[in-house]
C-alpha atoms as a PDB file:
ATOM      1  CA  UNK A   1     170.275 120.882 160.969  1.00  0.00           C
ATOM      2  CA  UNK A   2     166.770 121.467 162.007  1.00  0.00           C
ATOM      3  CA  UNK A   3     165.730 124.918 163.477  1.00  0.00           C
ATOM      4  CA  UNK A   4     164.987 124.382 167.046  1.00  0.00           C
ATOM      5  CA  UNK A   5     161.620 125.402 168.350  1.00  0.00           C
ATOM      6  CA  UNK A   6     161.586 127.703 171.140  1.00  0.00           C
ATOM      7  CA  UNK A   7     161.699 126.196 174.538  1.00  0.00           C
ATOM      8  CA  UNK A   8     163.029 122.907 172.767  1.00  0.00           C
ATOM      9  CA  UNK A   9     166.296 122.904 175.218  1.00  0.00           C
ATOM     10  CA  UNK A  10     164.114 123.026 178.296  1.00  0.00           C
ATOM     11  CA  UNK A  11     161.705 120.559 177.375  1.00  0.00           C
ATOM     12  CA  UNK A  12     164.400 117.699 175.961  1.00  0.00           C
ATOM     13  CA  UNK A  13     165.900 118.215 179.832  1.00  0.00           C
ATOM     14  CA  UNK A  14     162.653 117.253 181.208  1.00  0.00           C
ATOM     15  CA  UNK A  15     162.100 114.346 178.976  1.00  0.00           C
ATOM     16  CA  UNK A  16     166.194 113.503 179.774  1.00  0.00           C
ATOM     17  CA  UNK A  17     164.588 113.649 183.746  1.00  0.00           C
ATOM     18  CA  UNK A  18     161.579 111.215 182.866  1.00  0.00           C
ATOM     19  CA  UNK A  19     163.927 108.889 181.557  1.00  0.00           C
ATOM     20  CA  UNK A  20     166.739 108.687 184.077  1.00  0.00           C
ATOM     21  CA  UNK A  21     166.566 105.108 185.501  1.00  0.00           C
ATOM     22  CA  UNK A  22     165.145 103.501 182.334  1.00  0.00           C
ATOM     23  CA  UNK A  23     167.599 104.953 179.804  1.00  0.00           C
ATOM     24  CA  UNK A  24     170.900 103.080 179.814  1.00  0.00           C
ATOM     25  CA  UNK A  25     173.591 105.227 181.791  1.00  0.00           C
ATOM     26  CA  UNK A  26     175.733 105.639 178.647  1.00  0.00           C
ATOM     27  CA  UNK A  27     172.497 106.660 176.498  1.00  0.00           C
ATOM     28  CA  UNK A  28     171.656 109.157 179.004  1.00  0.00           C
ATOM     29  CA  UNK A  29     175.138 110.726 179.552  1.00  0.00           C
ATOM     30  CA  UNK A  30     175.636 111.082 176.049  1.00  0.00           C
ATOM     31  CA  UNK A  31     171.791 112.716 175.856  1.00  0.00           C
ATOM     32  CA  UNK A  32     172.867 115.093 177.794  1.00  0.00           C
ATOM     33  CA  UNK A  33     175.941 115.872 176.670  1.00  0.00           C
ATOM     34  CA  UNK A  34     174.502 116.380 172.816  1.00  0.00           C
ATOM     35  CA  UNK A  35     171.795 118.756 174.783  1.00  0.00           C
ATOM     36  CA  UNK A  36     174.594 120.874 176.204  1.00  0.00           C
ATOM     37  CA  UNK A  37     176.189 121.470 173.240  1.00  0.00           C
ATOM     38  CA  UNK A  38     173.017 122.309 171.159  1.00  0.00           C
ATOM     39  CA  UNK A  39     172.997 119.077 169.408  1.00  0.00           C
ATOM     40  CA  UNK A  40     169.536 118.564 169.089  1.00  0.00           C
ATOM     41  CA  UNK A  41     168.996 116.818 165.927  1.00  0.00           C
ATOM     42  CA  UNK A  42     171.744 113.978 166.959  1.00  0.00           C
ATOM     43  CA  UNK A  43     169.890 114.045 170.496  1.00  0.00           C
ATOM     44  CA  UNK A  44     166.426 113.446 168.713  1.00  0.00           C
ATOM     45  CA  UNK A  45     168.499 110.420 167.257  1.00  0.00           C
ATOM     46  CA  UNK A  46     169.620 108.969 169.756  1.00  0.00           C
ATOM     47  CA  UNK A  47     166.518 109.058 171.870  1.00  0.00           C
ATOM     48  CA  UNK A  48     164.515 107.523 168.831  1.00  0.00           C
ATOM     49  CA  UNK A  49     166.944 104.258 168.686  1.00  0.00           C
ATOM     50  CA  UNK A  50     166.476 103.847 172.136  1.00  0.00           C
ATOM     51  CA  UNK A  51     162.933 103.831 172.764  1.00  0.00           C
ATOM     52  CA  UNK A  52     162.588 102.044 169.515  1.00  0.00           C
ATOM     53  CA  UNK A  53     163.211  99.055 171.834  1.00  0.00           C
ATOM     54  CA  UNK A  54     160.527  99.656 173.841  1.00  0.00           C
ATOM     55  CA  UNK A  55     162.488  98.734 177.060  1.00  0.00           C
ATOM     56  CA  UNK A  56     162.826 102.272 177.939  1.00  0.00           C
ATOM     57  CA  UNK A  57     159.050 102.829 179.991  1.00  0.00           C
ATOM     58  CA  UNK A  58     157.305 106.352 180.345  1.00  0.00           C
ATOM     59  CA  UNK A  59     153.114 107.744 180.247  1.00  0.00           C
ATOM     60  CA  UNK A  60     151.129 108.089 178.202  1.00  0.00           C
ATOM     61  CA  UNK A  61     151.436 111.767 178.503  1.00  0.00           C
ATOM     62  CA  UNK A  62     155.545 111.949 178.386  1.00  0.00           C
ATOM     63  CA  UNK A  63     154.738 109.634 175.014  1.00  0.00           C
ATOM     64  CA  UNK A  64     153.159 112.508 173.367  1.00  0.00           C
ATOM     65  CA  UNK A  65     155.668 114.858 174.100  1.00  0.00           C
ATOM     66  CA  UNK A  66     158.417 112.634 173.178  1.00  0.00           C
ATOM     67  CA  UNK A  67     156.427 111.859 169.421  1.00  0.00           C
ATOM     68  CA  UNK A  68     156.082 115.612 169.348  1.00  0.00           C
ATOM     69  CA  UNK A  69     160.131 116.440 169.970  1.00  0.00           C
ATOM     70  CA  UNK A  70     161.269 113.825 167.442  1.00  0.00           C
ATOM     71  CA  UNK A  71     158.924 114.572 164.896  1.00  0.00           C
ATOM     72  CA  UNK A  72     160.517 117.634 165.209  1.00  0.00           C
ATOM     73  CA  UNK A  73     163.560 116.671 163.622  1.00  0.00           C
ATOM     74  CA  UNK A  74     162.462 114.191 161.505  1.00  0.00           C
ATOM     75  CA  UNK A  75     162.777 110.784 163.147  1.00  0.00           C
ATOM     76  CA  UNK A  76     159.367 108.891 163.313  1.00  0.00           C
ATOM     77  CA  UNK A  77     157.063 109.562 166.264  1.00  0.00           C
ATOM     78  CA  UNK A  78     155.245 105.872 166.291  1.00  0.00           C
ATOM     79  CA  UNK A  79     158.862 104.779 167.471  1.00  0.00           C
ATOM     80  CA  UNK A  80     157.696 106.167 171.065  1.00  0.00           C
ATOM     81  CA  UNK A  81     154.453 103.682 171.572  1.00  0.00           C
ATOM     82  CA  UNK A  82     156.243 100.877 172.178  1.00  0.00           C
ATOM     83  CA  UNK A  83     157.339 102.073 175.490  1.00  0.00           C
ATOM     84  CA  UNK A  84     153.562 103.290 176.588  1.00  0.00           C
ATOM     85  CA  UNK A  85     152.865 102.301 179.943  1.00  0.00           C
ATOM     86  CA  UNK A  86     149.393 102.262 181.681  1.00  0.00           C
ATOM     87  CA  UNK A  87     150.746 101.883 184.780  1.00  0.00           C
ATOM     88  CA  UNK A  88     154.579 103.347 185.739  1.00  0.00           C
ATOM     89  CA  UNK A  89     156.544 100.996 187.959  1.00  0.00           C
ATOM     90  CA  UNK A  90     159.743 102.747 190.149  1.00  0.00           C
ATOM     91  CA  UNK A  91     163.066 102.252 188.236  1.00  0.00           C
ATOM     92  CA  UNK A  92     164.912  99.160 189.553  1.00  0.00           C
ATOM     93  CA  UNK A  93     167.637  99.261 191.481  1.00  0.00           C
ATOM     94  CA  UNK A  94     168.223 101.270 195.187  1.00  0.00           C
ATOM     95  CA  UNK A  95     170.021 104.181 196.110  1.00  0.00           C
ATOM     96  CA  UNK A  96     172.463 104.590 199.526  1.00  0.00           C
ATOM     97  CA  UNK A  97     174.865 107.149 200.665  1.00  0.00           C
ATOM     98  CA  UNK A  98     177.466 104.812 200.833  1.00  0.00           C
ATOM     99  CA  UNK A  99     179.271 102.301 198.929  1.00  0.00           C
ATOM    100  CA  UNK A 100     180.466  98.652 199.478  1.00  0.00           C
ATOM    101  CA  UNK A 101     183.947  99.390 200.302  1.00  0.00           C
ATOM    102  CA  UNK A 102     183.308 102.856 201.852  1.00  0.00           C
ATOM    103  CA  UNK A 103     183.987 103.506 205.371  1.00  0.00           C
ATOM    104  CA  UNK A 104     181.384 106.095 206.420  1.00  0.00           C
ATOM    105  CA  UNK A 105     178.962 108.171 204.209  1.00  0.00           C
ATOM    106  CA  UNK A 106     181.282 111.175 204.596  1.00  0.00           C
ATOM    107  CA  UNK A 107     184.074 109.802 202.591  1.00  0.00           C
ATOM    108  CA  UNK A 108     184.980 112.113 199.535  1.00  0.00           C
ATOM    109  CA  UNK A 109     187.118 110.837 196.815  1.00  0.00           C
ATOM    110  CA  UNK A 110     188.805 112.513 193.557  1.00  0.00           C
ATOM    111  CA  UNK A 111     185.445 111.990 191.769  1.00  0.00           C
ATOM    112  CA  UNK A 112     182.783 113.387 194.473  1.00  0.00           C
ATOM    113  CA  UNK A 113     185.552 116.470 194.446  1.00  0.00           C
ATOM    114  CA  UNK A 114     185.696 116.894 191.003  1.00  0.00           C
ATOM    115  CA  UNK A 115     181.924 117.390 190.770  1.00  0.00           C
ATOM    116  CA  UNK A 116     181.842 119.686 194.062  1.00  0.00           C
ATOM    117  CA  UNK A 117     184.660 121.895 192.139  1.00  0.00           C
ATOM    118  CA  UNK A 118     182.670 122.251 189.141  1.00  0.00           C
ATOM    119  CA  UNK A 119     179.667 122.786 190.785  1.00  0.00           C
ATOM    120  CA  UNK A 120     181.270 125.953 193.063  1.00  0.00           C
ATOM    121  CA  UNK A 121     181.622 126.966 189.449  1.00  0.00           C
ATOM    122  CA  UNK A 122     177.672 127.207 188.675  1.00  0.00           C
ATOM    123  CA  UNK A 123     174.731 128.216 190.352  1.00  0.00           C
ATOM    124  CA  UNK A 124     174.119 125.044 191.822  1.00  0.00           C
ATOM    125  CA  UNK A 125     172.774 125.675 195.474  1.00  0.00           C
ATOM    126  CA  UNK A 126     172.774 122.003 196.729  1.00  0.00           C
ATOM    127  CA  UNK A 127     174.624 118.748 195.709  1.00  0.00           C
ATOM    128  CA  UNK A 128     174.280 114.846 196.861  1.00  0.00           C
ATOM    129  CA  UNK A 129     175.610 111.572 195.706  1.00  0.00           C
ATOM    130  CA  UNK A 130     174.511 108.853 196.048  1.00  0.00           C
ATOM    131  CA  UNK A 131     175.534 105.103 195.218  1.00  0.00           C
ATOM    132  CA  UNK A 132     172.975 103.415 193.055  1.00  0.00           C
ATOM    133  CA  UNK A 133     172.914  99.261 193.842  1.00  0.00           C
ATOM    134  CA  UNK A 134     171.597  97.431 190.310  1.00  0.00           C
ATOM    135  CA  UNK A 135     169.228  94.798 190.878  1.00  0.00           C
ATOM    136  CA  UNK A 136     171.553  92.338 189.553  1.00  0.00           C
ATOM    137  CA  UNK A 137     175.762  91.658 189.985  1.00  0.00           C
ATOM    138  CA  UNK A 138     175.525  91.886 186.421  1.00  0.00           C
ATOM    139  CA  UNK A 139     174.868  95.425 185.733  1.00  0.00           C
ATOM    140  CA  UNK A 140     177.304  97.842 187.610  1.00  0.00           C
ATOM    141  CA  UNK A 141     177.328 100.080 190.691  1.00  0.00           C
ATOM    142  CA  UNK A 142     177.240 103.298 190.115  1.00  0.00           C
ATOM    143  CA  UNK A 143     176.884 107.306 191.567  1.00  0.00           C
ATOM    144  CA  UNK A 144     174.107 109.779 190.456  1.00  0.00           C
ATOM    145  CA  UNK A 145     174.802 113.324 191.918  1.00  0.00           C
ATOM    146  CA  UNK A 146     172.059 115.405 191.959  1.00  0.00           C
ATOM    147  CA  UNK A 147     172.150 119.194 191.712  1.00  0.00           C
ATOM    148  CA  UNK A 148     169.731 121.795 192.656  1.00  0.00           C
ATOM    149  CA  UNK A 149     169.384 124.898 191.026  1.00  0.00           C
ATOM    150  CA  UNK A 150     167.736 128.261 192.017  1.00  0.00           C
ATOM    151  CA  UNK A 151     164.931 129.390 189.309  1.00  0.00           C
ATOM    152  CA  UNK A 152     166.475 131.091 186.801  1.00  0.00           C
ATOM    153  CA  UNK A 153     169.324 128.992 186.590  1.00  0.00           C
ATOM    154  CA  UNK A 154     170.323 126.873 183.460  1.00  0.00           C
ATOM    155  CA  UNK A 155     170.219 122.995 184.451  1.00  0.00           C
ATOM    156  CA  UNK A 156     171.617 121.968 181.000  1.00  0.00           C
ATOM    157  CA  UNK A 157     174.251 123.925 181.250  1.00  0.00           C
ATOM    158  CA  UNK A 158     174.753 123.105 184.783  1.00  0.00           C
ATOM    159  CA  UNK A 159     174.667 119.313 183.757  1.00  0.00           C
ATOM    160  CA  UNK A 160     177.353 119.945 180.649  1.00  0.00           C
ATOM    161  CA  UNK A 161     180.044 120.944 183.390  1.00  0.00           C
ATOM    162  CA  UNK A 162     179.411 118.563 186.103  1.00  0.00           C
ATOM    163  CA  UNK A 163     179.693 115.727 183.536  1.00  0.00           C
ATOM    164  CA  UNK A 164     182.557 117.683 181.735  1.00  0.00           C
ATOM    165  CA  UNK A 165     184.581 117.338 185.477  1.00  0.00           C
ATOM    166  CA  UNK A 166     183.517 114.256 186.316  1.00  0.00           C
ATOM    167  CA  UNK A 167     184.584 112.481 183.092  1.00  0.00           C
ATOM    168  CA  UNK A 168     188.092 114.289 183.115  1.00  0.00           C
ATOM    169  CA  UNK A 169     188.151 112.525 186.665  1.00  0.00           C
ATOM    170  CA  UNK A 170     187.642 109.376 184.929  1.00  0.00           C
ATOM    171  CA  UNK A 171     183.480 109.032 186.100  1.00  0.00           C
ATOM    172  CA  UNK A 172     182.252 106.514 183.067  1.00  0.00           C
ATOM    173  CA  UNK A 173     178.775 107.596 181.635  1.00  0.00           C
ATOM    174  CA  UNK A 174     178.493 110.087 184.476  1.00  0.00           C
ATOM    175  CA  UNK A 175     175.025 110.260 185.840  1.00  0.00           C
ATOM    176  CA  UNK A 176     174.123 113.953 187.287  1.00  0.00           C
ATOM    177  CA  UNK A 177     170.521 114.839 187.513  1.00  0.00           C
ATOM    178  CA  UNK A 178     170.558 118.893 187.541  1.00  0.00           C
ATOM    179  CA  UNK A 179     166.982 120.480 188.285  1.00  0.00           C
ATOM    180  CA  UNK A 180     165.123 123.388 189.202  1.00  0.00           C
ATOM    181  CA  UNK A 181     164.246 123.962 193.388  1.00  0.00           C
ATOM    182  CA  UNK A 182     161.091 123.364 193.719  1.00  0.00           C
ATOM    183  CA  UNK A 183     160.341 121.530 190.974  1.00  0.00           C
ATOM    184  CA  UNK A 184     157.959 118.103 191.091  1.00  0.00           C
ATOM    185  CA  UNK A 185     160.391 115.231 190.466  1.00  0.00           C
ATOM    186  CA  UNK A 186     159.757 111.681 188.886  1.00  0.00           C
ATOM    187  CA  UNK A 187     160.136 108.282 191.224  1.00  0.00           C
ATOM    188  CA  UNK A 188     163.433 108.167 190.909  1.00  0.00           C
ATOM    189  CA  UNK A 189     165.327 111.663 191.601  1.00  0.00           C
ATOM    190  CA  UNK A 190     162.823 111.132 195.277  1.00  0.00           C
ATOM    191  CA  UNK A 191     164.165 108.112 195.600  1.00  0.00           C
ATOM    192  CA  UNK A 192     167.569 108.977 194.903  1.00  0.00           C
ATOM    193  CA  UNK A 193     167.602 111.905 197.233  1.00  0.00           C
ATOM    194  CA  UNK A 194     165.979 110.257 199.968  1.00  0.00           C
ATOM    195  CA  UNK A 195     169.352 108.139 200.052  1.00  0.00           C
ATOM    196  CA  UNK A 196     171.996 110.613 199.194  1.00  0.00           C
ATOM    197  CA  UNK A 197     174.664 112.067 201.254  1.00  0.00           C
ATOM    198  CA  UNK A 198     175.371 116.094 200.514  1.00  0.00           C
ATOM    199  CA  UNK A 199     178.375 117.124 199.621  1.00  0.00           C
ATOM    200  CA  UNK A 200     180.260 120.550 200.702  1.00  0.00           C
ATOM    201  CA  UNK A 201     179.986 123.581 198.330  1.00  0.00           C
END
């Protein structure tokens, strides 16, 4: 196992942020799962076959950190130009507090509960869900919760036990996007939040 450079944690949950949207849901849950657990070298792995594809879009200046993480630990850093973009479009898909079969944005189910018991757990000092439409039938509907977290706070940690909860709740590939208050957030956590319903903690 490679040693891990100080500050390494932090940064790969900033990169995990940038990609959130692009990054399929199952890549990014189990990103962030490796991250909490201090997987690194398997996270540096599994970032590098997925941008390999270059479907998975980011800057120019996210590229460089993202050759600089993986080369790191090993795994080839020309992998990340294939997803160079000039110009950054928003993720596809929109976000509303409700979904198709839901009654009234209020309504709170085993899974919204689960995460609001695990996050009463943490630090967390707000959390939202939101329902996620794909842009086509094909792909699936799905929740992001997003969780904000007073400085000082660990959001890898805090994202370890919300997906922990959620999955033993029987959430697929759970999506929760943990961050720092105050913090400048990408496209799509705005997005997201400008949609979301908050839930009672």
């Amino acid at each position: 196992m490679s040693e891990h450079p100080p500050g390494a944690r932090a940064e790969w949950h900033d990169v995990l942020l940038r990609l959130a949207g692009w990054l399929a849901d199952d890549d990014l849950a189990r990103a962030r799962e490796l991250l909490a657990a201090g997987r690194l070298d398997e996270l540096a792995e599994l970032i590098a076959g997925a941008v390999d594809t270059g479907l998975v879009p980011y800057s120019a200046q996210d590229a460089e950190r993202l050759r600089r993480l993986l080369a790191g630990y090993g795994d080839d850093p020309s992998l990340v130009d294939a997803g160079i973009r000039q110009r950054m479009e928003p993720p596809p898909g929109e976000f509303a507090p409700v979904s198709p079969w839901s009654v009234g944005p209020r309504v709170v189910d085993e899974i919204d509960q689960a995460a609001v018991d695990a996050a009463r757990k943490t630090t967390v000092s707000g959390l939202w869900r939101v329902w996620r439409y794909p842009p086509t039938a094909l792909q699936p509907l799905r929740r992001v919760y997003l969780a904000e977290t007073p400085a000082g706070a660990d959001p890898v940690e805090v994202t370890g036990l919300l997906q922990r909860a959620l999955a033993e709740a029987g959430e697929a590939a759970p999506q929760v996007e943990a961050y720092t208050a105050g913090t400048s957030l990408p496209d799509y956590h705005r997005a997201a939040l400008s949609g979301a319903e908050a839930l009672p903690i």
